[in-house]
C-alpha atoms as a PDB file:
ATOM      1  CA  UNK A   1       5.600 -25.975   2.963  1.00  0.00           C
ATOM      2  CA  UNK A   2       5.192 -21.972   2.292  1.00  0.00           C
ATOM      3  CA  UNK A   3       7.785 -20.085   0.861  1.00  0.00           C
ATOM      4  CA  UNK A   4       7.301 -16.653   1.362  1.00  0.00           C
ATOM      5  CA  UNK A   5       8.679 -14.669  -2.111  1.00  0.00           C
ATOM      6  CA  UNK A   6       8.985 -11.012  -2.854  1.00  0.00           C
ATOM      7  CA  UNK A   7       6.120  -9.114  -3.401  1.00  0.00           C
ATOM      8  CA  UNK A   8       3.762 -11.204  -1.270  1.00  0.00           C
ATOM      9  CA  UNK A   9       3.951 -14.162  -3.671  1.00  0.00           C
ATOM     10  CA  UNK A  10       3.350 -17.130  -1.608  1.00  0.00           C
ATOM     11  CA  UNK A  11       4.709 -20.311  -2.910  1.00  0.00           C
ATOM     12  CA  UNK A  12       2.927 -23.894  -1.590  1.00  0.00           C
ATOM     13  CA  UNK A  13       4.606 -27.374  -2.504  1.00  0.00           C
ATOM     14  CA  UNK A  14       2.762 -30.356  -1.001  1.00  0.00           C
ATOM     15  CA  UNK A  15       2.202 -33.546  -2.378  1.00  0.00           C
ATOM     16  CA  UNK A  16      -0.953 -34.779  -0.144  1.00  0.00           C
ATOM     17  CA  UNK A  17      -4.335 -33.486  -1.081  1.00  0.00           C
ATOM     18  CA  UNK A  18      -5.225 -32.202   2.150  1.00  0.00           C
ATOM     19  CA  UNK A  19      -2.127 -30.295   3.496  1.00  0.00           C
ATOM     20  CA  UNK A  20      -2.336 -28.600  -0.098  1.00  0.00           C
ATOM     21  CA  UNK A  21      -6.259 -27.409   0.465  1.00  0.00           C
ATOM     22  CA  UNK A  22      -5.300 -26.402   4.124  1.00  0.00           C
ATOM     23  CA  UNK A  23      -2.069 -24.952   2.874  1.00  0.00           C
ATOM     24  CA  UNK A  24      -3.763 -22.365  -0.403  1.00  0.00           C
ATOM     25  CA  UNK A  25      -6.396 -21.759   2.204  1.00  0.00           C
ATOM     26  CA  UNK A  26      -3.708 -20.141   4.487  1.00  0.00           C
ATOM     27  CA  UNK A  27      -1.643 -18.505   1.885  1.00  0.00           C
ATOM     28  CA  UNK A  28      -5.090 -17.100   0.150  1.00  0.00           C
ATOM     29  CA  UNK A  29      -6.069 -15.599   3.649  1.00  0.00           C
ATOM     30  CA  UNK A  30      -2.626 -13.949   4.141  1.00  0.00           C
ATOM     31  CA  UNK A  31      -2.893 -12.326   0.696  1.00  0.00           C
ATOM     32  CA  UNK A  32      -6.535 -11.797   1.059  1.00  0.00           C
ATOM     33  CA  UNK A  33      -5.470  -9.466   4.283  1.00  0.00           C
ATOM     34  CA  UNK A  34      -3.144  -7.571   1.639  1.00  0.00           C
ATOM     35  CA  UNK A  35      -5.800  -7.271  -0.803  1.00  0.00           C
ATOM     36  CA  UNK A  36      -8.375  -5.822   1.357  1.00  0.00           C
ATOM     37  CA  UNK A  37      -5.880  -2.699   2.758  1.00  0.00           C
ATOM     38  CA  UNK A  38      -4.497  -2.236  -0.546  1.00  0.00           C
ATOM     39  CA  UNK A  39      -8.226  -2.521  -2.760  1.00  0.00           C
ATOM     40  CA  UNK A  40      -6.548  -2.646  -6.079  1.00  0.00           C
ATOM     41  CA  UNK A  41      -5.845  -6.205  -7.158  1.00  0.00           C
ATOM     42  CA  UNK A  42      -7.375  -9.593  -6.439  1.00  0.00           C
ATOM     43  CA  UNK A  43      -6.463 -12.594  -5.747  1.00  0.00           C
ATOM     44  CA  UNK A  44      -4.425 -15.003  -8.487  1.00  0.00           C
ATOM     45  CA  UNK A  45      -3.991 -18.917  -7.375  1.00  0.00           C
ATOM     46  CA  UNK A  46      -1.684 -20.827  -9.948  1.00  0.00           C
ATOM     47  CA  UNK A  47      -0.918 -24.431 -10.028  1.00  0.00           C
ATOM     48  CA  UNK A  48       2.496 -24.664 -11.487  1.00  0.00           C
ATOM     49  CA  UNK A  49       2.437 -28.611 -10.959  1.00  0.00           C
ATOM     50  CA  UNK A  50       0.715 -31.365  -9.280  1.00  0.00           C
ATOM     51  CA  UNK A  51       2.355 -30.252  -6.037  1.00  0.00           C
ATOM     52  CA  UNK A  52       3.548 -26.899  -6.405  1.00  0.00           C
ATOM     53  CA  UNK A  53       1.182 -23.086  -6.485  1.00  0.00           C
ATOM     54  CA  UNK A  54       1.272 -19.624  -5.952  1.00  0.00           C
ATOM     55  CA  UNK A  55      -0.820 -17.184  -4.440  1.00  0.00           C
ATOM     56  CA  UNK A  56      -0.552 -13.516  -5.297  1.00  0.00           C
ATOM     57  CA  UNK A  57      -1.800 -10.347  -5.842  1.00  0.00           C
ATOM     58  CA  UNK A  58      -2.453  -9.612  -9.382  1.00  0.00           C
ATOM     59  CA  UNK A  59      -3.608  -6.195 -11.575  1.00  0.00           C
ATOM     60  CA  UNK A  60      -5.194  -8.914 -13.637  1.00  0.00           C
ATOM     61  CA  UNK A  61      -7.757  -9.732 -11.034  1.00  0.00           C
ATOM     62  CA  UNK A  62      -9.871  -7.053 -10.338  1.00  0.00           C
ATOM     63  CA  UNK A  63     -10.474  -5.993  -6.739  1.00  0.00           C
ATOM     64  CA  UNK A  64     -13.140  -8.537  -4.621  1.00  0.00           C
ATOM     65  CA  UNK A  65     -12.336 -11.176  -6.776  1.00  0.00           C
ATOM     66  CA  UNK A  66      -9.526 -14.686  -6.432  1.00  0.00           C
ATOM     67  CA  UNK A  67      -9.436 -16.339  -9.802  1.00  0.00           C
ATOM     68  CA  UNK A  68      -7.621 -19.834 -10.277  1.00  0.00           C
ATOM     69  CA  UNK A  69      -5.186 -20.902 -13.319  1.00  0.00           C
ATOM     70  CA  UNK A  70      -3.084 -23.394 -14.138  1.00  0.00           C
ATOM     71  CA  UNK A  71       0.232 -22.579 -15.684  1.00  0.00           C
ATOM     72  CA  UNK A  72      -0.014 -25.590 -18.607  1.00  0.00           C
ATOM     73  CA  UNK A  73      -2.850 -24.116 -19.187  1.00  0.00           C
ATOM     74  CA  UNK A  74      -1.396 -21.535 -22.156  1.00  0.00           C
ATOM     75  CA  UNK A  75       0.172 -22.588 -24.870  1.00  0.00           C
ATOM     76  CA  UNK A  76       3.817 -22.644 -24.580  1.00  0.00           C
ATOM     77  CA  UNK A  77       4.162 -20.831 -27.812  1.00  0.00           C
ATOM     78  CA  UNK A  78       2.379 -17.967 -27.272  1.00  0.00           C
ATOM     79  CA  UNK A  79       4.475 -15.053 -26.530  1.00  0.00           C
ATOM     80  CA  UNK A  80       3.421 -12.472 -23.810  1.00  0.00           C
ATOM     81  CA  UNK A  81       0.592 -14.420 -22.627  1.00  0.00           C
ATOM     82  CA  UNK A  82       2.067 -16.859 -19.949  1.00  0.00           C
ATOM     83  CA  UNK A  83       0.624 -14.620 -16.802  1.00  0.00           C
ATOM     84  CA  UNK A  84      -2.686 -14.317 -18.653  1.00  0.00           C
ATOM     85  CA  UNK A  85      -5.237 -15.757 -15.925  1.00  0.00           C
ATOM     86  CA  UNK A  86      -6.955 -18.838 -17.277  1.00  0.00           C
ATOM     87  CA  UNK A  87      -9.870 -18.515 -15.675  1.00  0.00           C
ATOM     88  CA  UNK A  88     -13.828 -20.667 -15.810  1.00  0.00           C
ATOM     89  CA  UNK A  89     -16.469 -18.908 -14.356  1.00  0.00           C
ATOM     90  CA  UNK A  90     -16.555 -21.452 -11.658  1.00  0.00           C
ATOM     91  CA  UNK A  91     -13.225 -20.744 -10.457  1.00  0.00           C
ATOM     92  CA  UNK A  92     -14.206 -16.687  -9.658  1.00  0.00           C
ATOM     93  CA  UNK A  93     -14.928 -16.298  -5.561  1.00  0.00           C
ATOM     94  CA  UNK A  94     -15.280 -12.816  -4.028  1.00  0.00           C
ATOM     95  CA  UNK A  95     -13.411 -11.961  -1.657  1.00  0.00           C
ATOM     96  CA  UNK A  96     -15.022 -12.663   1.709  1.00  0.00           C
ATOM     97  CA  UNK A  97     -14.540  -9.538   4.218  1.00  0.00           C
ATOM     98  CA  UNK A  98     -13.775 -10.392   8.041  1.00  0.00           C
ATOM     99  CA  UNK A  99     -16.754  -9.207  10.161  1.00  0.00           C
END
């Protein structure tokens, strides 16, 4: 399922492997629409759980770019850095223009 949030957050929760890839690779599309009129932020993917993301635009992504996190990822602890992007060099995709 997609939840639609404020501030073109989408939300995913799926439990089966492939209506999760099928569902991120909807929600990323929708934002990557956004991304492209607005050219200011990229594209932020964050697993919050085995069966729950978000996709968003984020001013911690630079423009052309989706970067991938998961939310466990940073230390509880650590104040002020929960919505720092985690992010391997692997995980970086530009963003693909439509022709």
């Amino acid at each position: 399922m997609i939840k639609h949030l404020p501030d073109l957050v989408l939300e995913i929760t799926a439990r089966e492997p492939g209506i999760i890839e099928t569902e991120l690779n909807t929600a990323v599309e929708t934002v990557l629409q956004q991304a492209l009129r607005e050219r200011s932020c990229g594209i932020l993917v964050t697993q919050h759980g085995y069966d729950r993301y978000t996709v968003a635009l984020s001013p911690d992504v630079p423009y052309g770019e989706t970067r991938e996190r998961r939310k466990w990822d940073t230390p509880a602890n650590t104040p002020n850095h929960a919505d720092t992007p985690q992010v391997e060099a692997s995980a970086r995709q530009p963003i693909q223009r439509a022709a």
